[in-house]
PDB file of N, CA and C in Angstrom:
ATOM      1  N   UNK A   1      82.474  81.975  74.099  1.00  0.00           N
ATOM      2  CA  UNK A   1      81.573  82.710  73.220  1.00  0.00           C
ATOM      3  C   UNK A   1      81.362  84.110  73.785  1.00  0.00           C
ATOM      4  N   UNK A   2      81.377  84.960  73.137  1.00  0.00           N
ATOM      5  CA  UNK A   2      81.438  86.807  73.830  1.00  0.00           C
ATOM      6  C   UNK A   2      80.717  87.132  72.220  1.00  0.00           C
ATOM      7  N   UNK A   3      79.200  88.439  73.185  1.00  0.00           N
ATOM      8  CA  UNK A   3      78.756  88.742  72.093  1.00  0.00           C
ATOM      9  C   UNK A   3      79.466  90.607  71.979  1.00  0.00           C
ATOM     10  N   UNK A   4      79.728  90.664  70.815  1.00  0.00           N
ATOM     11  CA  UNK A   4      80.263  92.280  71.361  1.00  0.00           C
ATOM     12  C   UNK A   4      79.215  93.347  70.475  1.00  0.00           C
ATOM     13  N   UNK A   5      78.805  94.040  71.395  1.00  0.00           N
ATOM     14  CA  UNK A   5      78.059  94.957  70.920  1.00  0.00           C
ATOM     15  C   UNK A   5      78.697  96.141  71.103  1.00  0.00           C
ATOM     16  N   UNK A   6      78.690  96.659  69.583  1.00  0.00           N
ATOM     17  CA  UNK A   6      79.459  97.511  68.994  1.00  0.00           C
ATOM     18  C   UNK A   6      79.783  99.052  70.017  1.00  0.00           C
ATOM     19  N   UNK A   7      78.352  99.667  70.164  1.00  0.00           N
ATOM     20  CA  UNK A   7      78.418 100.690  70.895  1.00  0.00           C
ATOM     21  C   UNK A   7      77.628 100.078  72.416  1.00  0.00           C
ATOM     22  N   UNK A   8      77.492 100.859  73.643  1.00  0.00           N
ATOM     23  CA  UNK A   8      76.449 101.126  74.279  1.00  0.00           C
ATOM     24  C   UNK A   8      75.142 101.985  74.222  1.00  0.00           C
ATOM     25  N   UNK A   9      74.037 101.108  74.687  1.00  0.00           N
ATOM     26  CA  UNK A   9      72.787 102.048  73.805  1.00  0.00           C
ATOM     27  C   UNK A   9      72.778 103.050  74.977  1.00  0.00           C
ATOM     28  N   UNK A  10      72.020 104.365  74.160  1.00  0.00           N
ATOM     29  CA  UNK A  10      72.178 105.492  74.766  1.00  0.00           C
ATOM     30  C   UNK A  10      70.789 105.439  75.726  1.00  0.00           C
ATOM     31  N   UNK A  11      71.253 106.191  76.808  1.00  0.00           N
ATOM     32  CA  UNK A  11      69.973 106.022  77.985  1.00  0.00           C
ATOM     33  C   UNK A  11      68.506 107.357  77.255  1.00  0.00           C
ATOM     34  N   UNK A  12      67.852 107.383  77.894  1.00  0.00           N
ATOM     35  CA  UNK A  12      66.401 108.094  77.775  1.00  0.00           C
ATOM     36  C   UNK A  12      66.330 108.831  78.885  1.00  0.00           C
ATOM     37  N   UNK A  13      65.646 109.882  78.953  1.00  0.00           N
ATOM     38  CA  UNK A  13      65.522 111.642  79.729  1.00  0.00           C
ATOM     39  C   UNK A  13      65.519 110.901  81.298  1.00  0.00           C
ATOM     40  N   UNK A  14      64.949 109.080  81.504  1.00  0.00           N
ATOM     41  CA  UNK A  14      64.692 108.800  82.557  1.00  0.00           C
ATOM     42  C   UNK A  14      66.190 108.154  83.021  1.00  0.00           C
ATOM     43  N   UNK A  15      67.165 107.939  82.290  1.00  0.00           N
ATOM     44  CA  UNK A  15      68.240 107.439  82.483  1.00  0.00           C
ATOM     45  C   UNK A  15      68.368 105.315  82.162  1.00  0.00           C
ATOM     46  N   UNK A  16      67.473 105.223  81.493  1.00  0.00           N
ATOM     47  CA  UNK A  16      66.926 103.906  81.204  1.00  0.00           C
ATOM     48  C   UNK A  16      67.808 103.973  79.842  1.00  0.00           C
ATOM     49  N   UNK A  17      68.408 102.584  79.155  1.00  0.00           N
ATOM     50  CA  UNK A  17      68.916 102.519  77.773  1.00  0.00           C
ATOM     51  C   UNK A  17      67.926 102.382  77.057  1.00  0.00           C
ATOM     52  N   UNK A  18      67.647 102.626  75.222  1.00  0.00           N
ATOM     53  CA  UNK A  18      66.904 102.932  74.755  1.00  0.00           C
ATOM     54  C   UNK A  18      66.200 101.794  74.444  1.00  0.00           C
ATOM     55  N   UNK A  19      67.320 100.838  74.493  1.00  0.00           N
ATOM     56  CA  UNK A  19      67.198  99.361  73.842  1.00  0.00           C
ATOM     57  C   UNK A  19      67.882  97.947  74.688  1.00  0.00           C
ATOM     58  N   UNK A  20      67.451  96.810  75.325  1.00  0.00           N
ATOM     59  CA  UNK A  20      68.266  96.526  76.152  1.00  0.00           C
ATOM     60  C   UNK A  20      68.882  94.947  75.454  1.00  0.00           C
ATOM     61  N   UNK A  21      70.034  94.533  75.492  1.00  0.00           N
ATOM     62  CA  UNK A  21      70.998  93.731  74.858  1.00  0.00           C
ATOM     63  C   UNK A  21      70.692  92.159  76.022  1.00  0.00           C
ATOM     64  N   UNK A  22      70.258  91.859  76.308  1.00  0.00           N
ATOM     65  CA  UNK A  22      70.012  91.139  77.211  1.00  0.00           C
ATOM     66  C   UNK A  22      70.112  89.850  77.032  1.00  0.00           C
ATOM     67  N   UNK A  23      68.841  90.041  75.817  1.00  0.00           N
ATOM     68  CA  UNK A  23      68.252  88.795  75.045  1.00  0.00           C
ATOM     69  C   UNK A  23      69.535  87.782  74.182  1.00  0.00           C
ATOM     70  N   UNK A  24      70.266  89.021  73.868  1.00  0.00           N
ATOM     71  CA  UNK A  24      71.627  88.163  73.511  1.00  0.00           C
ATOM     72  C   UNK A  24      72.442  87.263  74.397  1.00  0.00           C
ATOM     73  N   UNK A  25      72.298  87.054  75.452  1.00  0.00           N
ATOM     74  CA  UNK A  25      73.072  85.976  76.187  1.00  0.00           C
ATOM     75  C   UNK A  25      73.065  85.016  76.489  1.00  0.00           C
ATOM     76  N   UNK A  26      71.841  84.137  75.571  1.00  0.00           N
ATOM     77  CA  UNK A  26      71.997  82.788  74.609  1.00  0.00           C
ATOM     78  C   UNK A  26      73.186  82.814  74.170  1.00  0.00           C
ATOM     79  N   UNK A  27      73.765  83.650  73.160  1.00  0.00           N
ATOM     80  CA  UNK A  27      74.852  83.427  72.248  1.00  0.00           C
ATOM     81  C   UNK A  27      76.142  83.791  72.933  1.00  0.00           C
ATOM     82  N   UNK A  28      75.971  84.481  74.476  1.00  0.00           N
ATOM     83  CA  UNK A  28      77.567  84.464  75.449  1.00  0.00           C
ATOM     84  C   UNK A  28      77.642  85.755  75.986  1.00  0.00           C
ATOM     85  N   UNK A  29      78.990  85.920  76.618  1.00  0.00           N
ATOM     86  CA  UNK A  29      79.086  86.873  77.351  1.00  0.00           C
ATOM     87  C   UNK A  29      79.189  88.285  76.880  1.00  0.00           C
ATOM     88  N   UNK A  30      78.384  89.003  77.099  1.00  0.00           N
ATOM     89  CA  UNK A  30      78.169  90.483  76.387  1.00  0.00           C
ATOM     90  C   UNK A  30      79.419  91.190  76.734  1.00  0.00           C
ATOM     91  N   UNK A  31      79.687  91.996  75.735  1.00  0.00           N
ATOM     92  CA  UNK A  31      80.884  93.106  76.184  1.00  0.00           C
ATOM     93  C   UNK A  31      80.980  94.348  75.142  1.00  0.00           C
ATOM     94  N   UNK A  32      80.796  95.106  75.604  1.00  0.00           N
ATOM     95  CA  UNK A  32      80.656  96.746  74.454  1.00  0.00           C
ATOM     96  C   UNK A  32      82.698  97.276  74.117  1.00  0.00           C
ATOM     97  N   UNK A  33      82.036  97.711  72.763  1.00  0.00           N
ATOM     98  CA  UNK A  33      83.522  97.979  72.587  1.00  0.00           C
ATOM     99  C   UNK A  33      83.430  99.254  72.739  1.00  0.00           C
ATOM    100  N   UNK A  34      82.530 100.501  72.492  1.00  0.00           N
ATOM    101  CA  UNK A  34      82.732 101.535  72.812  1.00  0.00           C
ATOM    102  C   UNK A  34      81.663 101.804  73.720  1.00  0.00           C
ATOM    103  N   UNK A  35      81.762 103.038  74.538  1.00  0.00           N
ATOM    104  CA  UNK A  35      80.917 104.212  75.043  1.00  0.00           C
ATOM    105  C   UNK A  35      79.486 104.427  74.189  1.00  0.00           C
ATOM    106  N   UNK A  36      78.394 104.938  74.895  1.00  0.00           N
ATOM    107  CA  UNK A  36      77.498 105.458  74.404  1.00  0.00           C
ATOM    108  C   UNK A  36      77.902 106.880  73.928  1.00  0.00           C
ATOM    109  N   UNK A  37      78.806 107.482  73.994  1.00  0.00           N
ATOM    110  CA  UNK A  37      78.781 108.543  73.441  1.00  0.00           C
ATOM    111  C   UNK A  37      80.067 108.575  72.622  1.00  0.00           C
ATOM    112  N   UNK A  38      80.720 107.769  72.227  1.00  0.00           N
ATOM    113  CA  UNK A  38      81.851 107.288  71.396  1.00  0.00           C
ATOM    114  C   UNK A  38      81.348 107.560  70.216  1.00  0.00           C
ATOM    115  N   UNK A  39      81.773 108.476  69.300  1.00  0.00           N
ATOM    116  CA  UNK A  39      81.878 108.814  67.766  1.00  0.00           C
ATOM    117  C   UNK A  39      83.564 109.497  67.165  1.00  0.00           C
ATOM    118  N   UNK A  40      83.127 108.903  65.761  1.00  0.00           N
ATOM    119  CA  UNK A  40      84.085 108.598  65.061  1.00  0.00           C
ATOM    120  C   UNK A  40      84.079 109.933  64.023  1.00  0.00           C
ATOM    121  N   UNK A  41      84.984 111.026  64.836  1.00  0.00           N
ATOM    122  CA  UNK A  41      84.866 112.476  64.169  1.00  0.00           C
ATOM    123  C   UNK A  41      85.857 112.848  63.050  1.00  0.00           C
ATOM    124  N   UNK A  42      87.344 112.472  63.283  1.00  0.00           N
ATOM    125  CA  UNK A  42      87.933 112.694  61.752  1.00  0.00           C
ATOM    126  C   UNK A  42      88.699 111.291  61.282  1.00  0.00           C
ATOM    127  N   UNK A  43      89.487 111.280  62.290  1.00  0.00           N
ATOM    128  CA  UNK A  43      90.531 109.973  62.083  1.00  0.00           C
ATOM    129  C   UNK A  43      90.230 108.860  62.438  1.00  0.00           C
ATOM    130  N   UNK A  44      90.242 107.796  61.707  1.00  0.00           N
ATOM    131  CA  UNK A  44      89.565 106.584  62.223  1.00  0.00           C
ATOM    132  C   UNK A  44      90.841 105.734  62.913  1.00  0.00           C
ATOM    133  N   UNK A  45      92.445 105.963  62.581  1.00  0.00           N
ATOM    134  CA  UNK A  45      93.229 105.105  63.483  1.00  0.00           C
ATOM    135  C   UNK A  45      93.086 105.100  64.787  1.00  0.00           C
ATOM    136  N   UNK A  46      92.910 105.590  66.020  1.00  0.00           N
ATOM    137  CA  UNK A  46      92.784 105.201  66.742  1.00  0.00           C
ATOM    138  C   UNK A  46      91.465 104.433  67.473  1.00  0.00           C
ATOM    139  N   UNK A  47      90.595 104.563  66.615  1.00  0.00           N
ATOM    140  CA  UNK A  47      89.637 103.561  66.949  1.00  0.00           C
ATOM    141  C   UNK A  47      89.898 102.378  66.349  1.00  0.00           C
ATOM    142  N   UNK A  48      90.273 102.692  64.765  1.00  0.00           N
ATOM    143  CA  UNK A  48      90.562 101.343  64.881  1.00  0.00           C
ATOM    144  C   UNK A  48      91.382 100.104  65.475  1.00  0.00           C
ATOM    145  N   UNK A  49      92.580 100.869  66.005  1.00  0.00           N
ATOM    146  CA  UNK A  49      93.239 100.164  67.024  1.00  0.00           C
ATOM    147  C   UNK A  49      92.358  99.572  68.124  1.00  0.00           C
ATOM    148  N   UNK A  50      92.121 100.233  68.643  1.00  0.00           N
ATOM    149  CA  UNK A  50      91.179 100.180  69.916  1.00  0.00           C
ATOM    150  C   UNK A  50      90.110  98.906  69.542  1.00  0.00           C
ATOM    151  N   UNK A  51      89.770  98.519  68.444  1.00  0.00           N
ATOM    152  CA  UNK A  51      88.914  97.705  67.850  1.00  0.00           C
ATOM    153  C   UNK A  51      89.755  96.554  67.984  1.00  0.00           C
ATOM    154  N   UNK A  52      91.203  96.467  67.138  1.00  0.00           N
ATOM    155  CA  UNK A  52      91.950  95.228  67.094  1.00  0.00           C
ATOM    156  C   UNK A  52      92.305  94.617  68.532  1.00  0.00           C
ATOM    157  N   UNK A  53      92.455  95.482  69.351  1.00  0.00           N
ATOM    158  CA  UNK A  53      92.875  94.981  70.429  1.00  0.00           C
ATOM    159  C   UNK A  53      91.742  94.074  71.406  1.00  0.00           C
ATOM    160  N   UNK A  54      90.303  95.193  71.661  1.00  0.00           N
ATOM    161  CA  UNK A  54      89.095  94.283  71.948  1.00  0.00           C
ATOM    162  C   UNK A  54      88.711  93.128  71.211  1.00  0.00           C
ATOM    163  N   UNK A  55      88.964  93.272  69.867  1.00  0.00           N
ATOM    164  CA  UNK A  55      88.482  91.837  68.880  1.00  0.00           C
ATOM    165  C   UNK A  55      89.413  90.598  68.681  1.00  0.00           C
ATOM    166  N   UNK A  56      90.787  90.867  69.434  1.00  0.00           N
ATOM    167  CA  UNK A  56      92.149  90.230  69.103  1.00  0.00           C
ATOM    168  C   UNK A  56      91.705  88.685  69.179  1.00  0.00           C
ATOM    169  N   UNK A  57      90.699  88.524  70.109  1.00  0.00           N
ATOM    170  CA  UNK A  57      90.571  86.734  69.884  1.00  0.00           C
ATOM    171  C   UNK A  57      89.197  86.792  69.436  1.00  0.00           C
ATOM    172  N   UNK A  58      89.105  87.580  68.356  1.00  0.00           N
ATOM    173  CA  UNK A  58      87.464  87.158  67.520  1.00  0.00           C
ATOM    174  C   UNK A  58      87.343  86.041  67.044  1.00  0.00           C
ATOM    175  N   UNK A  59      86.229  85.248  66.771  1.00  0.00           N
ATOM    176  CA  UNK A  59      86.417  83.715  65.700  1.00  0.00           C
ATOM    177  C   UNK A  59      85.184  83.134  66.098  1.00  0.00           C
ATOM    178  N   UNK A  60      85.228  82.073  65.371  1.00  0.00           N
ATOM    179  CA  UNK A  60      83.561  81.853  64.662  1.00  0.00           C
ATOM    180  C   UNK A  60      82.871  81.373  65.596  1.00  0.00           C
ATOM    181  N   UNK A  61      83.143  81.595  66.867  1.00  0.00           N
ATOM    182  CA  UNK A  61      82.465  81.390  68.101  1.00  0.00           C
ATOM    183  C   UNK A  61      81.621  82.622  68.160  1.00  0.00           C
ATOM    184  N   UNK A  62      81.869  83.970  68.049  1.00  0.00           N
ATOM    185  CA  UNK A  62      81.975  84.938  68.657  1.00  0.00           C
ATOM    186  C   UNK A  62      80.656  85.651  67.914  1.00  0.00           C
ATOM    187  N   UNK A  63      79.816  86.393  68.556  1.00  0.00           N
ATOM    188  CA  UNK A  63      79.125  87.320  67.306  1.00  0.00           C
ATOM    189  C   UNK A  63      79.085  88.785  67.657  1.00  0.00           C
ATOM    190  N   UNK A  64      78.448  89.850  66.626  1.00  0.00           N
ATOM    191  CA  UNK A  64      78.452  91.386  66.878  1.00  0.00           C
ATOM    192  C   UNK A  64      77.430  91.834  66.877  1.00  0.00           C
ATOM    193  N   UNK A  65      76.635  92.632  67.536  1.00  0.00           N
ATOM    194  CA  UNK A  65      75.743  93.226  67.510  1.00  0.00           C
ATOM    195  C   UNK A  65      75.803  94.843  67.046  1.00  0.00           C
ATOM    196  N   UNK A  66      75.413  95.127  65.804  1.00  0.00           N
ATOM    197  CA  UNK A  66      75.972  96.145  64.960  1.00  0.00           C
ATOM    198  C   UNK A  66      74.841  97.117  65.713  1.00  0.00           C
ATOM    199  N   UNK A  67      75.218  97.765  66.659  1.00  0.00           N
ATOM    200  CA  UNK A  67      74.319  98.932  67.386  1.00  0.00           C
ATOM    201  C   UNK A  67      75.412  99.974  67.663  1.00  0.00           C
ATOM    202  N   UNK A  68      74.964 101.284  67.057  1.00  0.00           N
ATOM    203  CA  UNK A  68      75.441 103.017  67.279  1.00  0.00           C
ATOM    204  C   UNK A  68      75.712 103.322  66.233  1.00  0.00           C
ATOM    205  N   UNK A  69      77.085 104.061  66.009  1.00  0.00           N
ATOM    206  CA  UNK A  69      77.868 104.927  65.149  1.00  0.00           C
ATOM    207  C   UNK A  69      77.479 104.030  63.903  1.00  0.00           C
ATOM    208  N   UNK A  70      77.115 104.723  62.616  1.00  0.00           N
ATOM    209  CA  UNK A  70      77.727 103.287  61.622  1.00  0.00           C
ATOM    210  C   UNK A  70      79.149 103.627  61.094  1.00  0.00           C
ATOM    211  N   UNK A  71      79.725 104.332  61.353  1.00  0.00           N
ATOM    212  CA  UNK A  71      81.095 104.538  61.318  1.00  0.00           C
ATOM    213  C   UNK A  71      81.760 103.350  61.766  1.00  0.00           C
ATOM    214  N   UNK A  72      81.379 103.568  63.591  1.00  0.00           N
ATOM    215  CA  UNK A  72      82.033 102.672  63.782  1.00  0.00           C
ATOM    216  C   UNK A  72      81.429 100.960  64.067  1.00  0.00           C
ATOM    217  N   UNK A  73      79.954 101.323  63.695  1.00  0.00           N
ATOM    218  CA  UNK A  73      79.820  99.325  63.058  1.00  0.00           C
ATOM    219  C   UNK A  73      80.657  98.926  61.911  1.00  0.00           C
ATOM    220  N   UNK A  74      80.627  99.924  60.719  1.00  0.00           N
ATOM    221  CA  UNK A  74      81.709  99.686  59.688  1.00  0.00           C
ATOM    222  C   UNK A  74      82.776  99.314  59.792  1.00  0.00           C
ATOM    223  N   UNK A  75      83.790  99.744  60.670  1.00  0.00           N
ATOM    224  CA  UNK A  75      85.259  99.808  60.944  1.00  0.00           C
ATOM    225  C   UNK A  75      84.997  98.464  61.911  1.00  0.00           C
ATOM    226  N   UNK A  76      83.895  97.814  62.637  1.00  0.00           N
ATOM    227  CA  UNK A  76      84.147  97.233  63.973  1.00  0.00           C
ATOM    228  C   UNK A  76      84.196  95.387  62.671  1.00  0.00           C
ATOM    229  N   UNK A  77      82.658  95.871  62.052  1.00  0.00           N
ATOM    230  CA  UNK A  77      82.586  94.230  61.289  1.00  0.00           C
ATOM    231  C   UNK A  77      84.267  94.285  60.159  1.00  0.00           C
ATOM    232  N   UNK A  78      84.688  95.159  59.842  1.00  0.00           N
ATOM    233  CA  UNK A  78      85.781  95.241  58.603  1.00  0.00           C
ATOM    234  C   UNK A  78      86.909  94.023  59.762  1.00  0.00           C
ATOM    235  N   UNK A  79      87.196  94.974  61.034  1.00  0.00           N
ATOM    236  CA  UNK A  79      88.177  94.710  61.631  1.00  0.00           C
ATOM    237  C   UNK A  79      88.078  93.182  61.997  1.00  0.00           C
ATOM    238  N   UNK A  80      87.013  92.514  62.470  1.00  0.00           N
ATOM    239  CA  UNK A  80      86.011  91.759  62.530  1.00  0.00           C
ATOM    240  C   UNK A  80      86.533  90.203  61.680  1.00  0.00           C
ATOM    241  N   UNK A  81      86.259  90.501  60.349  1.00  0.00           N
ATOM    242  CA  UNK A  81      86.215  89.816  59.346  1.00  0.00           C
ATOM    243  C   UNK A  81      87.728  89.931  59.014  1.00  0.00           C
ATOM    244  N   UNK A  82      88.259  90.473  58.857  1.00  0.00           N
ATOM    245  CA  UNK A  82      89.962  90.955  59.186  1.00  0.00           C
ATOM    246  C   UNK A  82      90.806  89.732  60.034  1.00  0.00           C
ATOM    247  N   UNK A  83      90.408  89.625  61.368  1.00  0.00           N
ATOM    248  CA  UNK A  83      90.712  88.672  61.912  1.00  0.00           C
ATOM    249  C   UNK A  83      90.325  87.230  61.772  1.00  0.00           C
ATOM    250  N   UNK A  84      89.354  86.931  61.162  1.00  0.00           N
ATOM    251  CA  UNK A  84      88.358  85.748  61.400  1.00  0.00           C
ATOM    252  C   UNK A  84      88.592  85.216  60.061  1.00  0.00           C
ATOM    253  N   UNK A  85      89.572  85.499  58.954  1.00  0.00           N
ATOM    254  CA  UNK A  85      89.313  85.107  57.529  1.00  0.00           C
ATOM    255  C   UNK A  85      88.081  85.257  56.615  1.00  0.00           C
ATOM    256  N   UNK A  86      87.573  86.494  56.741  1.00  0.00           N
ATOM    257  CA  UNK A  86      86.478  86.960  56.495  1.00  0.00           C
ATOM    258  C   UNK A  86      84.997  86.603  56.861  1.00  0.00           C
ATOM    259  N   UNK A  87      85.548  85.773  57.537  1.00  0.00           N
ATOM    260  CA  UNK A  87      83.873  85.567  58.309  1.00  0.00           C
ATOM    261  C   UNK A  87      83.313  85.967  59.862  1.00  0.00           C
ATOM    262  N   UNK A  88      82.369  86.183  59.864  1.00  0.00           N
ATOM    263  CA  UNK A  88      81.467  87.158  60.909  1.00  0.00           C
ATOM    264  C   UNK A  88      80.532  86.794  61.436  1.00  0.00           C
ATOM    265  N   UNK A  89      79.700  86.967  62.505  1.00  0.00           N
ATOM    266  CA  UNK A  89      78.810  86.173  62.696  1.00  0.00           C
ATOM    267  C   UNK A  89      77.897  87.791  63.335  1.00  0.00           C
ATOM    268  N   UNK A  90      76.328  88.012  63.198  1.00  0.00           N
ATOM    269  CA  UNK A  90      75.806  88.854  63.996  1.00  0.00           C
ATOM    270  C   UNK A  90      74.642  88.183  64.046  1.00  0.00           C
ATOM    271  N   UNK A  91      74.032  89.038  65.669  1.00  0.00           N
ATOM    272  CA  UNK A  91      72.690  89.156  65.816  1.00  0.00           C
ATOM    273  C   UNK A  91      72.166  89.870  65.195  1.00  0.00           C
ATOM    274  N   UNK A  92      70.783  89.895  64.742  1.00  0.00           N
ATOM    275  CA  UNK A  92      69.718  90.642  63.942  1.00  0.00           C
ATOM    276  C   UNK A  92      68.793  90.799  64.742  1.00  0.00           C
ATOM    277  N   UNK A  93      68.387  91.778  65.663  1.00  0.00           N
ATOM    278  CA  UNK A  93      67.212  91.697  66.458  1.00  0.00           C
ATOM    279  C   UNK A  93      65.407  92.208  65.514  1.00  0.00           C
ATOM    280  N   UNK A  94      64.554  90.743  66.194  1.00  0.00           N
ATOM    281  CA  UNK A  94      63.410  90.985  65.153  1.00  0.00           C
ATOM    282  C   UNK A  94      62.298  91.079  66.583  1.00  0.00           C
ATOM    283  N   UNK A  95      61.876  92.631  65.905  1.00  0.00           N
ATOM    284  CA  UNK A  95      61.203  93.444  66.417  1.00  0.00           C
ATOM    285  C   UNK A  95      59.760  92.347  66.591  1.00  0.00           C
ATOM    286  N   UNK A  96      59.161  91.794  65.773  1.00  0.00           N
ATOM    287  CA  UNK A  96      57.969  91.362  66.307  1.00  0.00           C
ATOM    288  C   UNK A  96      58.193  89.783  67.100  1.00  0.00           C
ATOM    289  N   UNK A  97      59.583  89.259  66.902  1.00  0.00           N
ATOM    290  CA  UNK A  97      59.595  87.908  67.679  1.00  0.00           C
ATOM    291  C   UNK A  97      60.225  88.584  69.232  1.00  0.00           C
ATOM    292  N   UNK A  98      60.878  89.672  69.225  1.00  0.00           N
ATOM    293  CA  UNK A  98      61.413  90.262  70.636  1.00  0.00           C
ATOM    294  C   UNK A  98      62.738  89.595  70.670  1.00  0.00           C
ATOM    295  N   UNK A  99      63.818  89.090  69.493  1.00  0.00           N
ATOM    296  CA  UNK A  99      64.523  88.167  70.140  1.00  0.00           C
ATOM    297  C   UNK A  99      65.604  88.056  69.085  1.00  0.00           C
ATOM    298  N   UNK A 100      66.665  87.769  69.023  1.00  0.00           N
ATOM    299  CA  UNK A 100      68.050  87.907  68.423  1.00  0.00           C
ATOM    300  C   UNK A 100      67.793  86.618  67.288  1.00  0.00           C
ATOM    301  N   UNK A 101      68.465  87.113  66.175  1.00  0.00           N
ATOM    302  CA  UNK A 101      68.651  85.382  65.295  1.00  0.00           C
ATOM    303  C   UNK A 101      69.918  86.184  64.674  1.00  0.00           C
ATOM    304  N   UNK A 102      70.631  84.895  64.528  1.00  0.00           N
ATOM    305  CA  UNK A 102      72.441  84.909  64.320  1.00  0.00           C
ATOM    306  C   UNK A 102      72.490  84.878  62.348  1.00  0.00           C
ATOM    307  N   UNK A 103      73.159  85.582  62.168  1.00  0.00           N
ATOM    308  CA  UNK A 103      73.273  86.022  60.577  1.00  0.00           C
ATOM    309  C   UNK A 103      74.643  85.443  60.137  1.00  0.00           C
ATOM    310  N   UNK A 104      75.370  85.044  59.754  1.00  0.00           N
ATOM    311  CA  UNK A 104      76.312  84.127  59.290  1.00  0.00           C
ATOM    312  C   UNK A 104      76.436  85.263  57.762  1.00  0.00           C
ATOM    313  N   UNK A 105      77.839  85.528  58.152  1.00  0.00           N
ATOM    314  CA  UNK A 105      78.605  86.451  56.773  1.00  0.00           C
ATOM    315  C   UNK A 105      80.378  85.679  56.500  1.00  0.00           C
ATOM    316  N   UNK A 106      80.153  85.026  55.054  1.00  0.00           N
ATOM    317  CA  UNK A 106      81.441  84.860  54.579  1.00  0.00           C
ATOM    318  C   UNK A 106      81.716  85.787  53.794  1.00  0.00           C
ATOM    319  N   UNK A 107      82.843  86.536  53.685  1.00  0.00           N
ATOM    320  CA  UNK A 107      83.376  87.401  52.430  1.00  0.00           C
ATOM    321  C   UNK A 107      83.714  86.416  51.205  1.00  0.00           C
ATOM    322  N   UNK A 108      84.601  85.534  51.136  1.00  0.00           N
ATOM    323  CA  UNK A 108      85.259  84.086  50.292  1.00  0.00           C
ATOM    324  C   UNK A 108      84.517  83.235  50.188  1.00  0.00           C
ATOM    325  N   UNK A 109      83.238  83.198  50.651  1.00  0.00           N
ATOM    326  CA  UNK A 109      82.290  82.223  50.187  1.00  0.00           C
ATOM    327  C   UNK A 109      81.576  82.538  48.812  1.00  0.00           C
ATOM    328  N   UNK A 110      82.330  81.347  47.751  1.00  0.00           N
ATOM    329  CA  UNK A 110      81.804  81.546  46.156  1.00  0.00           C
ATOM    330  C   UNK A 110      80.664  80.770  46.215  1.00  0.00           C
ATOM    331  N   UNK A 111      80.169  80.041  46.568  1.00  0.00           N
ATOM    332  CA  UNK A 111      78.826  79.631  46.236  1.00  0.00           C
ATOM    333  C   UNK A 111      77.972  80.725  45.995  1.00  0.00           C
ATOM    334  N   UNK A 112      76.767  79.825  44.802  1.00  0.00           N
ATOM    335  CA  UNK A 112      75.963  81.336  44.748  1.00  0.00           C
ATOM    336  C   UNK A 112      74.813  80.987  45.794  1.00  0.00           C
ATOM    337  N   UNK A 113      74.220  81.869  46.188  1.00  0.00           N
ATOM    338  CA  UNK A 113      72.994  82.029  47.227  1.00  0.00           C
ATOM    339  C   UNK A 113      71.645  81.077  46.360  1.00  0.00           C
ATOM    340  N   UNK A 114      71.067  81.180  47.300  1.00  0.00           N
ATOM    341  CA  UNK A 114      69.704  80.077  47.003  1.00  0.00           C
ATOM    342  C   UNK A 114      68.986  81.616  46.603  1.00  0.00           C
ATOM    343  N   UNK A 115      68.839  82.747  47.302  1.00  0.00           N
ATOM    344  CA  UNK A 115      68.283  83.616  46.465  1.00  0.00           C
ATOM    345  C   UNK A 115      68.504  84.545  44.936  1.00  0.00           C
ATOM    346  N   UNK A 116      69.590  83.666  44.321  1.00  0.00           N
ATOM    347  CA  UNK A 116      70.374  84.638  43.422  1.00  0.00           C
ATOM    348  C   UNK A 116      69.403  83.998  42.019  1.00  0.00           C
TER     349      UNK A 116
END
């Protein structure tokens, strides 16, 4: 199980990150796919490479923590779901419990929702 969080959070004037990923390691071993200062300025192929290769054994073990660029959260869950037969798994961090809950995304899932 590897949780991958998308970017690294960016540090504060004291050199502290803004936000700390911690709490995720219930769900496995943390690993960032990009830099805190990694942005996605004209061309997106070579990140997206760079994506396939870190995500190459993604699968429904695995989840994302959609933190930085949304460029490149976009390109990271596409690539993501790409590999996995459209399904994804993320943390959602909730601000008043302090603590990660896992979000479950099928693309090919026709059922309709209990909220529809």
């Amino acid at each position: 199980m590897t949780v991958y969080c998308i970017q690294e959070p960016r540090g504060t004037a004291e050199g502290m990150p803004k936000y700390d990923v911690l709490e995720a390691l219930p769900y496995g071993e943390i690993e960032f796919l990009f830099s805190e200062f990694a942005q996605l300025v004209k061309s997106s192929g070579a990140a997206i490479n760079l994506i396939r290769k870190k995500l190459q054994g993604f699968n429904d073990k695995d989840y994302l923590i959609a933190a930085g660029d949304p460029a490149l959260i976009a390109m990271s869950c596409l690539v993501a779901s790409d590999l996995n037969f459209g399904k994804v798994k993320l943390l959602k961090w909730d601000r008043k419990a302090g603590k990660y809950y896992p979000l479950s995304i099928d693309l090919y899932n026709k059922e309709k929702e209990d909220d529809e």
